[in-house]
Protein backbone atom coordinates (compact mmCIF):
# COMPACT_ATOMS: atom_id res chain seq x y z
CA UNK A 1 139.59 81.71 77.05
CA UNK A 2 140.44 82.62 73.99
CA UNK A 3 139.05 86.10 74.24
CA UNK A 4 140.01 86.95 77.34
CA UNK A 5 143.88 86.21 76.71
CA UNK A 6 143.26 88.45 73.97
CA UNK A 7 141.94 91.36 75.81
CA UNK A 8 144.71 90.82 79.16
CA UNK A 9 147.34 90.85 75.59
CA UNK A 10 146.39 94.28 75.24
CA UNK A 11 147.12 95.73 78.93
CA UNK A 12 150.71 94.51 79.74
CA UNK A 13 153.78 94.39 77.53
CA UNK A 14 154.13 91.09 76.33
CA UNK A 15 157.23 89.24 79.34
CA UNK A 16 159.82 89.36 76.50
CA UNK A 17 159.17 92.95 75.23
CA UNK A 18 159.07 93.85 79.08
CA UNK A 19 162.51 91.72 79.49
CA UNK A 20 164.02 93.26 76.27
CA UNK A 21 163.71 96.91 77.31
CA UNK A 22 164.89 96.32 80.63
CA UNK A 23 167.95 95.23 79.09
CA UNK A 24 168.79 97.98 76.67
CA UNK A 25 168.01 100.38 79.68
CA UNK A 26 170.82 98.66 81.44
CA UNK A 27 172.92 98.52 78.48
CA UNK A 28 172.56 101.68 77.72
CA UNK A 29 172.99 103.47 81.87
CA UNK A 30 176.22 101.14 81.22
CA UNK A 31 177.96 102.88 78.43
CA UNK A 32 176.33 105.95 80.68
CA UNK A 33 178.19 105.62 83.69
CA UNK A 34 181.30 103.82 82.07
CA UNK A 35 183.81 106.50 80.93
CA UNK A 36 183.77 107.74 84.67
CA UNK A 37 182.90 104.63 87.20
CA UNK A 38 186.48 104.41 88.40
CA UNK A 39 186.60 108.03 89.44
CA UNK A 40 182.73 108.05 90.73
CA UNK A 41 181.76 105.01 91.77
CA UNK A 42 184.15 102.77 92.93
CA UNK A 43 186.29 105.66 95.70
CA UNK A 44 182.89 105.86 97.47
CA UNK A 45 182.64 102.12 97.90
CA UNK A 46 186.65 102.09 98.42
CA UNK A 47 186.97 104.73 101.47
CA UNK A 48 183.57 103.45 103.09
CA UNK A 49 185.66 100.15 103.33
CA UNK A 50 188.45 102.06 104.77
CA UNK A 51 185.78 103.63 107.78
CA UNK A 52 184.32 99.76 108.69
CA UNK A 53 188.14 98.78 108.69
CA UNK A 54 189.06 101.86 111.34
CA UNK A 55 186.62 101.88 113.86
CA UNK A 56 187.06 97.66 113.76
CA UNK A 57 183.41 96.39 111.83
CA UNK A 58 184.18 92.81 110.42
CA UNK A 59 182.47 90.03 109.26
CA UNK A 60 178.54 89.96 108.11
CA UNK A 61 178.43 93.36 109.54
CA UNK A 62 180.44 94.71 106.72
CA UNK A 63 177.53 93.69 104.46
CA UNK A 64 174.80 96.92 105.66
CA UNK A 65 177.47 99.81 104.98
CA UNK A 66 179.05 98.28 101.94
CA UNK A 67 175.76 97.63 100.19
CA UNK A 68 174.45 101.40 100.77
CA UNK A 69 177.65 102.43 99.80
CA UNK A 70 177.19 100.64 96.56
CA UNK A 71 174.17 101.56 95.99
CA UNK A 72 174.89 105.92 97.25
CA UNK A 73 177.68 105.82 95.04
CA UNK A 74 175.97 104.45 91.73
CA UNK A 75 173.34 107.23 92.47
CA UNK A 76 176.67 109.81 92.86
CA UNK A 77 177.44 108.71 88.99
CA UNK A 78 174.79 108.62 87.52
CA UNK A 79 173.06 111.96 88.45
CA UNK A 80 176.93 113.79 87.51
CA UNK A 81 176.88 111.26 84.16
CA UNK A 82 173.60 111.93 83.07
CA UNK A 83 173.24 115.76 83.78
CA UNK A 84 176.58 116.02 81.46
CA UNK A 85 175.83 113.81 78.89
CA UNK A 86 171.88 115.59 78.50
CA UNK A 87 173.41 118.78 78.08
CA UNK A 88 176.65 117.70 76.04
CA UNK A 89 175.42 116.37 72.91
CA UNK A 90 177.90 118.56 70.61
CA UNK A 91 181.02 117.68 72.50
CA UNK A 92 180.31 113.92 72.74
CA UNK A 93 179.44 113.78 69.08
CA UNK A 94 183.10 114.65 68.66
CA UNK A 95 185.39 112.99 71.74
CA UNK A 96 182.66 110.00 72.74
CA UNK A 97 180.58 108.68 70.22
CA UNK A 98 180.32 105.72 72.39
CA UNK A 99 177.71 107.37 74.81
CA UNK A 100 174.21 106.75 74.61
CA UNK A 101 172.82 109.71 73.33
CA UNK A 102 175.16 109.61 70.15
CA UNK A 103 174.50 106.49 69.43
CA UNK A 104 170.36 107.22 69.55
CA UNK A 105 169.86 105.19 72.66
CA UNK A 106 168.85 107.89 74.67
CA UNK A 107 167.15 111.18 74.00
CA UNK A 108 168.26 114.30 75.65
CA UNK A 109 165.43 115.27 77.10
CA UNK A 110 165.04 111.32 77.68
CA UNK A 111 168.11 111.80 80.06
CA UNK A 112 167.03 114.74 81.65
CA UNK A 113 164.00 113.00 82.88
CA UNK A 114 165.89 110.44 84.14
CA UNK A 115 168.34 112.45 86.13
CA UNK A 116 165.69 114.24 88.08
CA UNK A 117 163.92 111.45 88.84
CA UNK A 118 167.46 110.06 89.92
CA UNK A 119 167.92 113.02 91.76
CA UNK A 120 164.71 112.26 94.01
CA UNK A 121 165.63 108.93 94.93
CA UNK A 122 169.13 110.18 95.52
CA UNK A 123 168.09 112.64 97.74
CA UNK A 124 165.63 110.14 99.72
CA UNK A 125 168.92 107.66 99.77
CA UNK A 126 170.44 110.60 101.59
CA UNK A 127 167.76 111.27 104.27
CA UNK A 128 167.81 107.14 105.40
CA UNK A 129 171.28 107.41 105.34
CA UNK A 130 172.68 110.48 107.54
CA UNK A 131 174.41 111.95 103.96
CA UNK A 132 171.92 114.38 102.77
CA UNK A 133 174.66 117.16 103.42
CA UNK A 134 176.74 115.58 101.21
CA UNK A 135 174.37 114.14 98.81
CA UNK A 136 173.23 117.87 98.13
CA UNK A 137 176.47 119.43 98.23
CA UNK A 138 177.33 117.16 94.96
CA UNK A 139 173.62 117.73 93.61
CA UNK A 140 174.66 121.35 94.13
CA UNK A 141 177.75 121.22 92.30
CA UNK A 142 176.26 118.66 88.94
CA UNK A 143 173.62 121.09 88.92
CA UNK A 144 176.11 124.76 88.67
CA UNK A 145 178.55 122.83 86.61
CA UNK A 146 176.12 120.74 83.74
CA UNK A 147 172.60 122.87 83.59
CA UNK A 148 173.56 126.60 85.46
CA UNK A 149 177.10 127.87 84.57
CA UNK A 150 178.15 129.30 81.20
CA UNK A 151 179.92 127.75 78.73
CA UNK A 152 182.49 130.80 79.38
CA UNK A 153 182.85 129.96 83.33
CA UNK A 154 184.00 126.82 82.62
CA UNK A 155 187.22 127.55 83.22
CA UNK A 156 186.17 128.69 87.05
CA UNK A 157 183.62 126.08 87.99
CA UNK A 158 184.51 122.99 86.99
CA UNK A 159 187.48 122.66 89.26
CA UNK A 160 185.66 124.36 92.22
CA UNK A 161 182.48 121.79 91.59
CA UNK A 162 185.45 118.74 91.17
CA UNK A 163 186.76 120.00 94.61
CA UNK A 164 183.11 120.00 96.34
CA UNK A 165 182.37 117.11 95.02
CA UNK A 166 184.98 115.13 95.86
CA UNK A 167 184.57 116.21 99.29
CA UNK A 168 181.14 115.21 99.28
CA UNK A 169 181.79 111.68 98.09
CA UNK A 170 184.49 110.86 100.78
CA UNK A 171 182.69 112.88 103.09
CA UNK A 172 179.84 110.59 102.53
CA UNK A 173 181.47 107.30 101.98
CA UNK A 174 183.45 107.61 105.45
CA UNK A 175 179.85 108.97 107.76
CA UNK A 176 178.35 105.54 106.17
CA UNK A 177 180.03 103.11 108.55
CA UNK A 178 181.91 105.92 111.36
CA UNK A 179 182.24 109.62 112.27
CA UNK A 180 184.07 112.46 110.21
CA UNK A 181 187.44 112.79 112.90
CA UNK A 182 190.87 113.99 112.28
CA UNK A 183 191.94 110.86 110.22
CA UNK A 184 189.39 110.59 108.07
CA UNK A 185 189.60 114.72 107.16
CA UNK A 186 193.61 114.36 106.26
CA UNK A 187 192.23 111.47 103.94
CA UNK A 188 189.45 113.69 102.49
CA UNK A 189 191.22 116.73 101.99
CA UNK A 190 194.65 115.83 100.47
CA UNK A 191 193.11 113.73 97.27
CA UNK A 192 190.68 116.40 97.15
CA UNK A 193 193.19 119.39 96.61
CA UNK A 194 195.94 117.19 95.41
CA UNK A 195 193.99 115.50 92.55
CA UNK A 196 191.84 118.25 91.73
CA UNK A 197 194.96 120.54 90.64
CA UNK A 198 195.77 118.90 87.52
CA UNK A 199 192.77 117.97 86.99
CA UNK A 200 193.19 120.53 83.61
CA UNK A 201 194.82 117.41 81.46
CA UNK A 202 191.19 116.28 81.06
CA UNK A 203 190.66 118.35 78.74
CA UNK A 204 193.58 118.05 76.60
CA UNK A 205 191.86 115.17 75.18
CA UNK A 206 188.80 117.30 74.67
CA UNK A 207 189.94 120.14 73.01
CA UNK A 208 187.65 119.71 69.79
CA UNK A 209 184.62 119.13 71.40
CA UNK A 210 185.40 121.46 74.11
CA UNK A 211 185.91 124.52 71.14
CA UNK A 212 182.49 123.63 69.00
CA UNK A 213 180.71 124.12 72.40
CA UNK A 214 182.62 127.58 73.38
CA UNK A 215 184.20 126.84 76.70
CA UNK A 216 186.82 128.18 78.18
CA UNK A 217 189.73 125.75 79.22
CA UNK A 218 192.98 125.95 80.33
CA UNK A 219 194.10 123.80 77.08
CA UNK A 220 192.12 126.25 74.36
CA UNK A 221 194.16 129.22 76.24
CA UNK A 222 197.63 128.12 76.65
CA UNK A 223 198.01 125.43 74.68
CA UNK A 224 198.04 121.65 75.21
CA UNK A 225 202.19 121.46 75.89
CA UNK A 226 201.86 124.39 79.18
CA UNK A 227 198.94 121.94 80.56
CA UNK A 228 200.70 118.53 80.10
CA UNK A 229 203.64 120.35 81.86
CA UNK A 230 201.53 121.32 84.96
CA UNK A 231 199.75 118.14 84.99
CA UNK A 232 203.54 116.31 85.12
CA UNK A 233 204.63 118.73 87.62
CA UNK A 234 201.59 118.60 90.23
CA UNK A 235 201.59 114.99 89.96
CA UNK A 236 205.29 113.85 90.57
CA UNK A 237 204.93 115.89 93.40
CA UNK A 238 201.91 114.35 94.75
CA UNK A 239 203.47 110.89 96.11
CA UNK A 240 204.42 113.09 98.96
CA UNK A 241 201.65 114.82 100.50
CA UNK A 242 200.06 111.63 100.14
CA UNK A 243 202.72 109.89 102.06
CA UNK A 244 203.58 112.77 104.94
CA UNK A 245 199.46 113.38 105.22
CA UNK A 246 197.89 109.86 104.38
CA UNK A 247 199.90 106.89 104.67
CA UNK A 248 202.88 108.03 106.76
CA UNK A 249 200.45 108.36 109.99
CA UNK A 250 198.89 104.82 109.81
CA UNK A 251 199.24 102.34 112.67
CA UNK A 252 199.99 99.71 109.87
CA UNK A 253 203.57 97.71 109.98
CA UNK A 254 206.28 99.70 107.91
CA UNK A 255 206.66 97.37 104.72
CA UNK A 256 202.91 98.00 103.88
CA UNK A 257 203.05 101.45 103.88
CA UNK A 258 206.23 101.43 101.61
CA UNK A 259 204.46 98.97 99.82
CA UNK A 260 201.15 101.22 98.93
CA UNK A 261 203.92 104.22 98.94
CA UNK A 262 205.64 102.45 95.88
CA UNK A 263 202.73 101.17 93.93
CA UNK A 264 201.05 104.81 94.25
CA UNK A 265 204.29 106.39 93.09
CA UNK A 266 204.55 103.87 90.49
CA UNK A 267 201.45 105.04 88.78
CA UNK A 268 201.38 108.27 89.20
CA UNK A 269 205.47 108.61 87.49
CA UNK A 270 203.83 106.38 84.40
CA UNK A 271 201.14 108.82 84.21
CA UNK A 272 203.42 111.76 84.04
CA UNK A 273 205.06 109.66 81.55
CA UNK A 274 202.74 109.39 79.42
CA UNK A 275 201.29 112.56 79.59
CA UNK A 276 204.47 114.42 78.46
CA UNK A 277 205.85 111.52 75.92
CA UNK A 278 202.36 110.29 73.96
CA UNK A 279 200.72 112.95 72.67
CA UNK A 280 197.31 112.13 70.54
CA UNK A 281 194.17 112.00 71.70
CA UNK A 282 193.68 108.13 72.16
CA UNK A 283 197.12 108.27 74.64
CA UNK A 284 195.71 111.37 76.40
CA UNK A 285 192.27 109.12 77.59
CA UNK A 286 194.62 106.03 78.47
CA UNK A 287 196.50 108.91 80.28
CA UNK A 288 193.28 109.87 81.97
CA UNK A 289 192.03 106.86 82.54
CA UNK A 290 194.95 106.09 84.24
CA UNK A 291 195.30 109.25 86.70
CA UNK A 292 191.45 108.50 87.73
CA UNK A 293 193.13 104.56 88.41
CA UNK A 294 195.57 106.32 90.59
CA UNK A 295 193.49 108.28 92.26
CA UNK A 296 191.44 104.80 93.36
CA UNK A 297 194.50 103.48 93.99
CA UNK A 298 195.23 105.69 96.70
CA UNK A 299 191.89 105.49 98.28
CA UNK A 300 192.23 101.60 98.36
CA UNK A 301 195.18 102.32 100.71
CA UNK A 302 193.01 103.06 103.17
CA UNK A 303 191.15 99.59 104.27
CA UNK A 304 194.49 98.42 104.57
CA UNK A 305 196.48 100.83 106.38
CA UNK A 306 193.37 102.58 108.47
């Protein structure tokens, strides 16, 4: 007995060590997928809710579209997470020591494995679940953006991959649970355009990381000050597009609309707030953080007003 516990010792990880490194994989795809969940993750799951909630699915049926949604859309972050944080070493040493790969918890090339092989299963996701158009018009645009473009073309592609792939993710989220119709395009497209605009205040907060890796931003041209002003600008603005194009439309009773109409406004005024009156680098990522909130925000308008 005695020798063959021995000898089965030897083949498999002992339960604890097995137990252990499942948990600091987890741990670490946690402080992965963390900085950028809001703005990834958690729209997908948001405006698939809003499609069950339009064409009238209730109840236990809800629970088939809003699990594969969970599931697609923690794919969708981690294959744009990991793809950027493989190849961004330098920057993150600088602006987010946080992330795993600083901190030694993953390797680079660690990473790189493990997007790809995310990148399969995402894929596969995509055939079972009528998305593969969108799943690889955002495997597309993490690919161009992370391992193809220039540090140089920055300036181009980032936006124009941020544009795709936001299309892709509500594209996605909506064909889950109901067809792509007139509604649910006016829902796509406005966030899309209108959040991807001033999208350039991102990387105010980046700027030193962003110059030891030699890209070209908006913010290492001009200036922070001519960015923050564009950002403040585009998004005062926004509440109305959103409003004439989004919520003005719905079938819902009046006070809910003004209701979403004033919370959205709300957030998106503090934002510009901020953006123009706190000016360091640990304001500008509140800032951020903030105008990704918003842009959930608006998206979580939809289950109740669609």
């Amino acid at each position: 007995m005695m020798g063959t516990s021995g000898r089965h010792s030897t083949l498999l990880p002992p339960p604890h060590g097995l137990v252990a490194g499942v948990g600091r994989e987890l741990r670490a795809t946690g402080l992965l997928l963390a900085d950028n969940a809001i703005a990834a993750a958690l729209p997908g799951l948001l405006f698939t809710m809003a499609a069950c909630a339009h064409v009238g699915i209730t109840g236990w049926s809800l629970v088939p579209p809003l699990a594969t949604s969970t599931v697609l859309f923690a794919f969708y972050n981690y294959v744009s997470d990991a793809a950027n944080q493989a190849v961004g070493v330098v920057e993150d040493m600088v602006n987010k020591p946080h992330r795993p790969v600083p901190r030694g918890l993953f390797t680079p090339r660690g990473l790189l494995v493990r997007f790809w092989c995310a990148m399969a299963l995402y894929t596969l996701l995509g055939c079972l679940t009528g998305t593969l158009l969108w799943v690889l018009l955002w495997q597309v645009s993490v690919v161009v953006l992370n391992l193809l473009a220039r540090p140089r073309d920055y300036l181009w592609v980032k936006p124009l991959c941020m544009l795709s792939g936001t299309v892709a993710q509500l594209a996605g989220a909506w064909q889950l649970a109901a067809p792509l119709e007139d509604v649910a395009w006016s829902w796509i497209l406005v966030p899309a355009v209108g959040f991807i605009l001033p999208l350039a205040f991102e990387d105010v907060r980046d700027m030193g990381g962003d110059a030891q890796l030699g890209r070209r931003t908006f913010a290492l041209l001009v200036g922070h000050w001519p960015v923050r002003v564009w950002f403040a600008l585009i998004v005062a603005a926004l509440p109305l597009p959103v409003y004439t194009f989004m919520l003005a439309p719905s079938p819902t009773d009046g006070p809910v609309v003004a209701a979403c109409t004033v919370v959205i406004t709300a957030l998106m005024w503090t934002a510009v707030a901020r953006s123009l009156l706190l000016r360091d680098v640990r304001a500008d990522r509140v800032t951020y953080r903030l105008y990704t909130l918003t842009y959930a925000a608006t998206i979580a308008c939809g289950p109740v007003l669609l």
